[in-house]
PDB file of N, CA and C in Angstrom:
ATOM      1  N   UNK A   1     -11.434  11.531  12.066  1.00  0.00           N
ATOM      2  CA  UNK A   1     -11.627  12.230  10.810  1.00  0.00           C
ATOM      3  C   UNK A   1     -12.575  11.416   9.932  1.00  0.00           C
ATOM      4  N   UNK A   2     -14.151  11.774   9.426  1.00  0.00           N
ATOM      5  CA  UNK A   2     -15.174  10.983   8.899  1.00  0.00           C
ATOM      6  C   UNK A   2     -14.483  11.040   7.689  1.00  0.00           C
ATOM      7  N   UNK A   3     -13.687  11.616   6.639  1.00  0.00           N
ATOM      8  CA  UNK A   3     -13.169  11.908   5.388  1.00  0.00           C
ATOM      9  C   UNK A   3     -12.049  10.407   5.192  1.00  0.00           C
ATOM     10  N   UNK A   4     -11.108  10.467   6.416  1.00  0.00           N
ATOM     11  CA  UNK A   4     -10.499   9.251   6.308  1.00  0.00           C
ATOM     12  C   UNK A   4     -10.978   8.109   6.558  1.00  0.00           C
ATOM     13  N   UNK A   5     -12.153   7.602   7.172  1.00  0.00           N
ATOM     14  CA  UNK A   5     -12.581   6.332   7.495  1.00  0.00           C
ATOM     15  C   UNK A   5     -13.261   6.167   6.732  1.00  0.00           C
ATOM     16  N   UNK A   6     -14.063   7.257   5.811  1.00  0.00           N
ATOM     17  CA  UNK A   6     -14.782   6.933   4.329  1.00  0.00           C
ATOM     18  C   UNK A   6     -14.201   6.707   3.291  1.00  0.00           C
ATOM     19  N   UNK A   7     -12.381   7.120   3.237  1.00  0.00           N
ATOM     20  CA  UNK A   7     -11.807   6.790   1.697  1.00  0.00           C
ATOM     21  C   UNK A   7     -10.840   5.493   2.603  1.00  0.00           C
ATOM     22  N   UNK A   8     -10.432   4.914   2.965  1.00  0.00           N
ATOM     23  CA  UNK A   8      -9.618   3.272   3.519  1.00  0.00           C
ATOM     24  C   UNK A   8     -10.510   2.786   2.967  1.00  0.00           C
ATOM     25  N   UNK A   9     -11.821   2.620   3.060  1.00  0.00           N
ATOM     26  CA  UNK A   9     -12.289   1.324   3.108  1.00  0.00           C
ATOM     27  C   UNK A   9     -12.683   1.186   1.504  1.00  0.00           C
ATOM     28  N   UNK A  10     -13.128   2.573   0.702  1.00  0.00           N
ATOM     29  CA  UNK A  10     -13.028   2.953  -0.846  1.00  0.00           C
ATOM     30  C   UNK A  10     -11.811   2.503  -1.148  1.00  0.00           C
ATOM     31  N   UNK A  11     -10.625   3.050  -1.168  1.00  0.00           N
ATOM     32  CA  UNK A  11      -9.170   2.196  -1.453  1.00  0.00           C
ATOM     33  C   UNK A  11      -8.805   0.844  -1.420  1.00  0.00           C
ATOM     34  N   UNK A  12      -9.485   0.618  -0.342  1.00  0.00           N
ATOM     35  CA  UNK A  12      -9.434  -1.077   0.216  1.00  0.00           C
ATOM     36  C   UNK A  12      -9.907  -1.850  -0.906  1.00  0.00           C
ATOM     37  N   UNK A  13     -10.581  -1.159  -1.744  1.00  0.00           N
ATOM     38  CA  UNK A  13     -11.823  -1.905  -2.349  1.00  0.00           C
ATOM     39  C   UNK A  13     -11.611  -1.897  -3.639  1.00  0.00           C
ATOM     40  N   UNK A  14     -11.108  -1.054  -3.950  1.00  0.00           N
ATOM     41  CA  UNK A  14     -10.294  -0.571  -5.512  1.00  0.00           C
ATOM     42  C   UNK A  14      -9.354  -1.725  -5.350  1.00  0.00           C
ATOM     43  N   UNK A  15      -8.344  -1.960  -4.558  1.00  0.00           N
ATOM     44  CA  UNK A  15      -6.890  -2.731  -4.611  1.00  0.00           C
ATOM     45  C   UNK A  15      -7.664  -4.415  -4.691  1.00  0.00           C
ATOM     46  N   UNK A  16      -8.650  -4.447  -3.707  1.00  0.00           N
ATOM     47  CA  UNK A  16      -9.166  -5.844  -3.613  1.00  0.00           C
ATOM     48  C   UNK A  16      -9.915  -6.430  -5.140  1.00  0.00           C
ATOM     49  N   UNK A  17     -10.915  -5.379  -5.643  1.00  0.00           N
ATOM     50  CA  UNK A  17     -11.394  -5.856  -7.090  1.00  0.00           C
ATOM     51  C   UNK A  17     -10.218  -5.583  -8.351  1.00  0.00           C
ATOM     52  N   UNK A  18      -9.511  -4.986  -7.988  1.00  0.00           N
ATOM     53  CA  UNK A  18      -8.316  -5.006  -9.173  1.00  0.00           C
ATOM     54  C   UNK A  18      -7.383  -6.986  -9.421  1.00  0.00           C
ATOM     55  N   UNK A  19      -8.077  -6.686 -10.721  1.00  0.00           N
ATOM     56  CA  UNK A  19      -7.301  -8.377 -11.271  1.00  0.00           C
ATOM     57  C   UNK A  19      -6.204  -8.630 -10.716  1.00  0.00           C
ATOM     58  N   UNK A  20      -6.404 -10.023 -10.205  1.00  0.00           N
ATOM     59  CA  UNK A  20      -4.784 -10.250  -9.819  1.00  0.00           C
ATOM     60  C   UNK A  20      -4.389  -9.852  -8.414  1.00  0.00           C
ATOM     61  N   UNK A  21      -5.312  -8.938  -7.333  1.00  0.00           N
ATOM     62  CA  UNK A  21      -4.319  -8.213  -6.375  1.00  0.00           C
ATOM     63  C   UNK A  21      -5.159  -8.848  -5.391  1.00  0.00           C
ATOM     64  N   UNK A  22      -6.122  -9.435  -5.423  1.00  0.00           N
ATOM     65  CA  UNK A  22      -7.481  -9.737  -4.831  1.00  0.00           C
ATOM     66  C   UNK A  22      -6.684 -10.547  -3.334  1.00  0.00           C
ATOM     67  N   UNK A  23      -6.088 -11.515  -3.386  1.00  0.00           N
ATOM     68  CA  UNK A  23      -5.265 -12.769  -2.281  1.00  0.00           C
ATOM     69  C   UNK A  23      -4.558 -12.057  -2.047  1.00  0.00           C
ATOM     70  N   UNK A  24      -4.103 -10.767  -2.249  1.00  0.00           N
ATOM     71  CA  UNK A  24      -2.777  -9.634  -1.519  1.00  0.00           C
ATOM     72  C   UNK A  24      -3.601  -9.196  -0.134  1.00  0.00           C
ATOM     73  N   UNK A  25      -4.571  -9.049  -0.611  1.00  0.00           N
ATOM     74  CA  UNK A  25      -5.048  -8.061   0.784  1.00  0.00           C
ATOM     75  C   UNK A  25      -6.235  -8.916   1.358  1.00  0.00           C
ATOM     76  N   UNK A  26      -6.762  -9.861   0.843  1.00  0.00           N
ATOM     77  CA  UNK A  26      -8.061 -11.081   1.238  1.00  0.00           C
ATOM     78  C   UNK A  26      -7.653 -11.067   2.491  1.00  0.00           C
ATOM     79  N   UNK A  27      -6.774 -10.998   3.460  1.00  0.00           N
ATOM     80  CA  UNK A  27      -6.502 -11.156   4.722  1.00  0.00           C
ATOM     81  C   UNK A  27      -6.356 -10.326   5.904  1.00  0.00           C
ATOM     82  N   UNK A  28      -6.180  -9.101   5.122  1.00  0.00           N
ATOM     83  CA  UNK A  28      -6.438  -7.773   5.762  1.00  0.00           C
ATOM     84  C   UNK A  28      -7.486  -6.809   6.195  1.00  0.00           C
ATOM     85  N   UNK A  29      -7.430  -6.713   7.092  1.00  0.00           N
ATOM     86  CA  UNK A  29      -8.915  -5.838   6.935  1.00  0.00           C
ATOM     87  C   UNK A  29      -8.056  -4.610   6.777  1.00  0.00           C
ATOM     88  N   UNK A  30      -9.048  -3.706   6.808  1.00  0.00           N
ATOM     89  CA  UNK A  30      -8.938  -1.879   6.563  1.00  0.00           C
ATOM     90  C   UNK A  30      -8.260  -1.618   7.635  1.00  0.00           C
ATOM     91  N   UNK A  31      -8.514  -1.491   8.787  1.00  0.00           N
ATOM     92  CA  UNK A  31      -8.031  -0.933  10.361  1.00  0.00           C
ATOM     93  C   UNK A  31      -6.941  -1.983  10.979  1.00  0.00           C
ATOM     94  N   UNK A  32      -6.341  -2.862   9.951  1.00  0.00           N
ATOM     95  CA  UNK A  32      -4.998  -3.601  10.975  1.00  0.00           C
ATOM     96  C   UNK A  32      -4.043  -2.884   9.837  1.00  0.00           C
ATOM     97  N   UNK A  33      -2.958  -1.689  10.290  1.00  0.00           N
ATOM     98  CA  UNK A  33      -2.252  -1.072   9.618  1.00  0.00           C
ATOM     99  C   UNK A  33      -0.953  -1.529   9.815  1.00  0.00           C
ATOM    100  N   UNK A  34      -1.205  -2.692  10.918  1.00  0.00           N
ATOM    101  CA  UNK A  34       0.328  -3.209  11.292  1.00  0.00           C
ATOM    102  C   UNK A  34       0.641  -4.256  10.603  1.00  0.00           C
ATOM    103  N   UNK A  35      -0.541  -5.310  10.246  1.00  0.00           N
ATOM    104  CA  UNK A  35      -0.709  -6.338   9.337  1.00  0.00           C
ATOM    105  C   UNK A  35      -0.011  -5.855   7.267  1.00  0.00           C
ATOM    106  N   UNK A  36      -0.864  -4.605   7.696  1.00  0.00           N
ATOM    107  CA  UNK A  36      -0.150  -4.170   5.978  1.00  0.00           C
ATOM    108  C   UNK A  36       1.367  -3.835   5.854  1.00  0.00           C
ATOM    109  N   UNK A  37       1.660  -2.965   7.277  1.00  0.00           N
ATOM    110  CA  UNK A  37       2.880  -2.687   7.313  1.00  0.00           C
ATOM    111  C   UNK A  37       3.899  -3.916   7.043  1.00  0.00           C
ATOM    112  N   UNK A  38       3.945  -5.035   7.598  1.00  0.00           N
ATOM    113  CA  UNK A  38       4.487  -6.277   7.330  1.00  0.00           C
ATOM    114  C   UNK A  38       4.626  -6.722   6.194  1.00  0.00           C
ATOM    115  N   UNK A  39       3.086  -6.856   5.721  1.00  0.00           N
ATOM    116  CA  UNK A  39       2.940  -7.638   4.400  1.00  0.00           C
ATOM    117  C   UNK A  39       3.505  -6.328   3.250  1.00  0.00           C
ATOM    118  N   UNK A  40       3.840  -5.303   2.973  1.00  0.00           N
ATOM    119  CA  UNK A  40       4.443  -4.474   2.426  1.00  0.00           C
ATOM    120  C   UNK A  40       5.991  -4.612   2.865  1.00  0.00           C
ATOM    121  N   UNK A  41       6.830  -4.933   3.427  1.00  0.00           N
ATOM    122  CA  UNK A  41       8.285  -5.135   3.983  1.00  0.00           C
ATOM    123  C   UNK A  41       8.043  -6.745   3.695  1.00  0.00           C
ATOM    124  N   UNK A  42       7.233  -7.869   3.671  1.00  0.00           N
ATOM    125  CA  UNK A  42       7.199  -9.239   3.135  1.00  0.00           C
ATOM    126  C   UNK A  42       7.648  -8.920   1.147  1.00  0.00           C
ATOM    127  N   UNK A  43       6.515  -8.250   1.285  1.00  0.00           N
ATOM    128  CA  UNK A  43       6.384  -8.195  -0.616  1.00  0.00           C
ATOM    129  C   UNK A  43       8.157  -7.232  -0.828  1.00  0.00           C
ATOM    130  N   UNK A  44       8.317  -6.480  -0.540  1.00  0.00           N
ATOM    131  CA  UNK A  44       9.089  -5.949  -0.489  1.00  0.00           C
ATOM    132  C   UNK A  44      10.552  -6.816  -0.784  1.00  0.00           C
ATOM    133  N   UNK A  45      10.765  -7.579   0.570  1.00  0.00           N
ATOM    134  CA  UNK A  45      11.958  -8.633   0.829  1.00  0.00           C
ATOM    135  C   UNK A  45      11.918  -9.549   0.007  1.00  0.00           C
ATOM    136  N   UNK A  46      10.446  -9.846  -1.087  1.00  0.00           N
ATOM    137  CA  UNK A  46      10.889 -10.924  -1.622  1.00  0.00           C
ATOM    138  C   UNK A  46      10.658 -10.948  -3.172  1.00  0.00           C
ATOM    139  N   UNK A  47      11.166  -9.506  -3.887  1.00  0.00           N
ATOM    140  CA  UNK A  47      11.375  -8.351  -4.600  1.00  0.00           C
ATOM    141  C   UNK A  47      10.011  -8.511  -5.794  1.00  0.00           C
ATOM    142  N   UNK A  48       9.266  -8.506  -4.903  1.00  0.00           N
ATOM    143  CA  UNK A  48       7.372  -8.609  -5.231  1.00  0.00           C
ATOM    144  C   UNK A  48       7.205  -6.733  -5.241  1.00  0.00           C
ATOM    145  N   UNK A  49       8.282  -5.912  -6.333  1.00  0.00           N
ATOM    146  CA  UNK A  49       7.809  -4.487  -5.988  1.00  0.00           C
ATOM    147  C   UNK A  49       6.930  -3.763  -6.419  1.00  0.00           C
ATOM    148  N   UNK A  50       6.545  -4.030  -7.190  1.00  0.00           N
ATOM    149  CA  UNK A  50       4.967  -3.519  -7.713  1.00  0.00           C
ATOM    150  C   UNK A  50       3.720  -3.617  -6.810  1.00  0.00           C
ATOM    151  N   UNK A  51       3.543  -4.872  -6.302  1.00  0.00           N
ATOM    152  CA  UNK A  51       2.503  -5.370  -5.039  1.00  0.00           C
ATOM    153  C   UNK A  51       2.978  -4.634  -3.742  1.00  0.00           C
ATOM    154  N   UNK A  52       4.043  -4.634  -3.308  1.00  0.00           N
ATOM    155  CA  UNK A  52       4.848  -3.733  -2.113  1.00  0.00           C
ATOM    156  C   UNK A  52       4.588  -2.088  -2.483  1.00  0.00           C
ATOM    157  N   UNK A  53       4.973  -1.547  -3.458  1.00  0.00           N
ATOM    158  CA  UNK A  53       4.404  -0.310  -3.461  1.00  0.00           C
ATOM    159  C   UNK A  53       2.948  -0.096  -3.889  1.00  0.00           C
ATOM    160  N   UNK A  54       2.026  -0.804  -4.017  1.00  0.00           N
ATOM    161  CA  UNK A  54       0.527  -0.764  -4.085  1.00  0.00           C
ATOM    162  C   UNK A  54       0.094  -1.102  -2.546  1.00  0.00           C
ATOM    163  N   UNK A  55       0.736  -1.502  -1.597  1.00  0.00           N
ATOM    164  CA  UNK A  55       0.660  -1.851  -0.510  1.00  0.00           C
ATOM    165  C   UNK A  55       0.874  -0.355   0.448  1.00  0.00           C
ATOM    166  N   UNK A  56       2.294  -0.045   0.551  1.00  0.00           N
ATOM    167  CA  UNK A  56       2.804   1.241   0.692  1.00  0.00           C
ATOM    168  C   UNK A  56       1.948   2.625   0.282  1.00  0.00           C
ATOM    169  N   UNK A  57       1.368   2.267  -1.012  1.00  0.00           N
ATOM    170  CA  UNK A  57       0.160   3.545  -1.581  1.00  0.00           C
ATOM    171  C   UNK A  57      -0.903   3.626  -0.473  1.00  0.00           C
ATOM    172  N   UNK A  58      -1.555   2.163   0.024  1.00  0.00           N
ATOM    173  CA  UNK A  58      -2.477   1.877   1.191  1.00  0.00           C
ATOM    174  C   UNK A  58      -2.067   3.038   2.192  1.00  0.00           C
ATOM    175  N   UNK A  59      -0.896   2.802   3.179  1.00  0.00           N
ATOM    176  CA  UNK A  59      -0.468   2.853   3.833  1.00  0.00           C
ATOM    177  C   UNK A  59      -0.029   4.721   3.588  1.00  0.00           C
ATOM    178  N   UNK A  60       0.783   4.924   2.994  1.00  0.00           N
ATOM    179  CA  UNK A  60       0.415   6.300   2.898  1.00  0.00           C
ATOM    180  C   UNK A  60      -0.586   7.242   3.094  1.00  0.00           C
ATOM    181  N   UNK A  61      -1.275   6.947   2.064  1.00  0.00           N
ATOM    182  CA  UNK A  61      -2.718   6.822   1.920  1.00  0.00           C
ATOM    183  C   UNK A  61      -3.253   7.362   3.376  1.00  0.00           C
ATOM    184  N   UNK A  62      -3.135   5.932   4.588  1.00  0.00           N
ATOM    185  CA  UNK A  62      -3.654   6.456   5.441  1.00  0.00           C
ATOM    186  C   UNK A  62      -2.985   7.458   6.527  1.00  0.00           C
ATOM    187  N   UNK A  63      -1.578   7.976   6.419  1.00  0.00           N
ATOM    188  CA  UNK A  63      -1.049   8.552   6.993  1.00  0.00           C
ATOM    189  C   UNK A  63       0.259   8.766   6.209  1.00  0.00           C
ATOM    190  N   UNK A  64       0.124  10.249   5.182  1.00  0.00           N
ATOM    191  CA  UNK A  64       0.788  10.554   4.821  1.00  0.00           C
ATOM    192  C   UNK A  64       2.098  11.149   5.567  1.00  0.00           C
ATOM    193  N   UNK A  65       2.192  11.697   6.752  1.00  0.00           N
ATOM    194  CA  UNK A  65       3.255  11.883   7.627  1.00  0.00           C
ATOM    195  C   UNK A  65       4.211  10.714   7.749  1.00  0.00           C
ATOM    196  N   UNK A  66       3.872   9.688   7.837  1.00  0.00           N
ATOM    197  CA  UNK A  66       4.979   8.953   8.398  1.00  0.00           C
ATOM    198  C   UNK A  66       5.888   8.184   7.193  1.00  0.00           C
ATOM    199  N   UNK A  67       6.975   9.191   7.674  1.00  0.00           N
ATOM    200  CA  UNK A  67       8.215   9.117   6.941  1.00  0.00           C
ATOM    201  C   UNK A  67       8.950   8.010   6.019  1.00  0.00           C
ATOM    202  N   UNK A  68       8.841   7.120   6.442  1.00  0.00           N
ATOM    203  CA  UNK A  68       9.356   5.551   6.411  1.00  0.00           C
ATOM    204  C   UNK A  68       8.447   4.931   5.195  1.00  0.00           C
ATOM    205  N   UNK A  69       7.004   5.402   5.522  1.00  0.00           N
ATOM    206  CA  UNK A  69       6.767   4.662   4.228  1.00  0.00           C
ATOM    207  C   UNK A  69       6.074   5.419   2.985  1.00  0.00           C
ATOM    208  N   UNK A  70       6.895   6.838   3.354  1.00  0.00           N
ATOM    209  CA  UNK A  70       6.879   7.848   2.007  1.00  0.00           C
ATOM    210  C   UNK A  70       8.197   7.555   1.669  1.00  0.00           C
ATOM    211  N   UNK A  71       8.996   7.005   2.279  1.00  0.00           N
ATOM    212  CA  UNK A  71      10.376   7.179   1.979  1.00  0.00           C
ATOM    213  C   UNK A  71      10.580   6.006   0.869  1.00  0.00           C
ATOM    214  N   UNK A  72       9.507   4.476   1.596  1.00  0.00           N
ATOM    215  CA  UNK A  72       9.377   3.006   0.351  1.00  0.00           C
ATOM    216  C   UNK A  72       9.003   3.417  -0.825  1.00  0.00           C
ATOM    217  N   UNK A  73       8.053   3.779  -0.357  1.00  0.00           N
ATOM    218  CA  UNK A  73       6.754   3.943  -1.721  1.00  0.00           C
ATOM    219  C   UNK A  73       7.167   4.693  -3.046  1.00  0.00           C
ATOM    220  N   UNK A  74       8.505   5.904  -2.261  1.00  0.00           N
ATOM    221  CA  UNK A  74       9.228   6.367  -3.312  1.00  0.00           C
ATOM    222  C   UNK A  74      10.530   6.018  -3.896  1.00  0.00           C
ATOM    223  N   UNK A  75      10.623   5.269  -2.897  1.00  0.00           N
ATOM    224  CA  UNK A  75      11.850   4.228  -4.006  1.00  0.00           C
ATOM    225  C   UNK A  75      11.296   3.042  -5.042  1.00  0.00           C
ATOM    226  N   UNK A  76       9.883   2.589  -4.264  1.00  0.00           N
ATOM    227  CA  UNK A  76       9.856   1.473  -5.075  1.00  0.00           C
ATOM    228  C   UNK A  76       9.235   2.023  -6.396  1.00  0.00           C
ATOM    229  N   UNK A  77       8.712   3.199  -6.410  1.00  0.00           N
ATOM    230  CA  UNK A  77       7.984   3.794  -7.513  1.00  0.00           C
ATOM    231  C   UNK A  77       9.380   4.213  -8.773  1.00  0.00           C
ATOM    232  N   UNK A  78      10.297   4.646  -8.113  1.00  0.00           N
ATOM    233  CA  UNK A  78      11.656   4.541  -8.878  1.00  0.00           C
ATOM    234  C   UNK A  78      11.858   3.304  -9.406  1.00  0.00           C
ATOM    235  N   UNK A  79      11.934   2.544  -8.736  1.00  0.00           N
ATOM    236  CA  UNK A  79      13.019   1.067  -9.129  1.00  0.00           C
ATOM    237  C   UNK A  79      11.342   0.395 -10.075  1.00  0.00           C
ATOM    238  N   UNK A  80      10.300   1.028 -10.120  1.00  0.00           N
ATOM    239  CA  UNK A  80       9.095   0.310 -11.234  1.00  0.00           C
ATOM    240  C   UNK A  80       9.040   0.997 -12.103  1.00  0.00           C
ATOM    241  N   UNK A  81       9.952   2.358 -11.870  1.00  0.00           N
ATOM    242  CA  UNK A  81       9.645   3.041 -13.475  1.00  0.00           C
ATOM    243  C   UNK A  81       8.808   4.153 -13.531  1.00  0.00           C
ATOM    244  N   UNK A  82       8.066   4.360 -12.336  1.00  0.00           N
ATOM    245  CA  UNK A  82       7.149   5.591 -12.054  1.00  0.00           C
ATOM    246  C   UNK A  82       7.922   6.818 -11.425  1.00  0.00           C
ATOM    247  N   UNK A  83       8.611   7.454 -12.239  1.00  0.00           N
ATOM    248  CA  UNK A  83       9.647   8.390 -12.235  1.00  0.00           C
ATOM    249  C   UNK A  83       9.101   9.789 -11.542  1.00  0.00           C
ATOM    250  N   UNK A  84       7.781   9.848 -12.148  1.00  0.00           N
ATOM    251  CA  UNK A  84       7.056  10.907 -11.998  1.00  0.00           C
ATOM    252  C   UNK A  84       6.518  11.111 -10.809  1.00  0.00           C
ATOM    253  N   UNK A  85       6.167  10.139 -10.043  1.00  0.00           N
ATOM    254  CA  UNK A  85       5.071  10.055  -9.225  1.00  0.00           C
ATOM    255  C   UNK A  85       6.268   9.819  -7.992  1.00  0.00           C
ATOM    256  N   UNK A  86       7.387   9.560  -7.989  1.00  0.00           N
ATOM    257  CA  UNK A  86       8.669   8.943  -6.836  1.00  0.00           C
ATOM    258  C   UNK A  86       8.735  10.658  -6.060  1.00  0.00           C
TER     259      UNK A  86
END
């Protein structure tokens, strides 16, 4: 899909120049989704939830079907206060 391999790497890029988030993802590239998956269940476990669901947004992002991490992204958007968007 040319639509999805043109907005990851746009997203990628938003999260990386955003203050502060830059060393969250410096280690990731775009196409290791297993690397984010981790480091989102890391941030997660070590109640880093704001960075874990900006992680999870990634990850959605690239595959809104899978269950598990529509299921994070909307808890952690609860437990940050984003009521609306959970």
């Amino acid at each position: 899909m040319a639509t999805h391999r043109f907005a990851m790497p746009l997203i990628a890029l938003a999260f990386l120049s955003a203050e502060g988030r830059g060393m969250l993802f410096a280690q990731v590239t775009v196409n290791d989704a297993p690397a984010l998956q981790r480091r989102a269940e890391a941030l997660r476990g070590e109640q880093r939830l704001s960075e874990a669901r900006d992680v999870y947004r990634i990850l959605v992002a690239r595959d809104s079907h899978d269950y598990e991490n529509r299921f994070w992204l909307a808890k952690l958007e609860g437990w940050t206060g984003q009521l609306g968007t959970a």
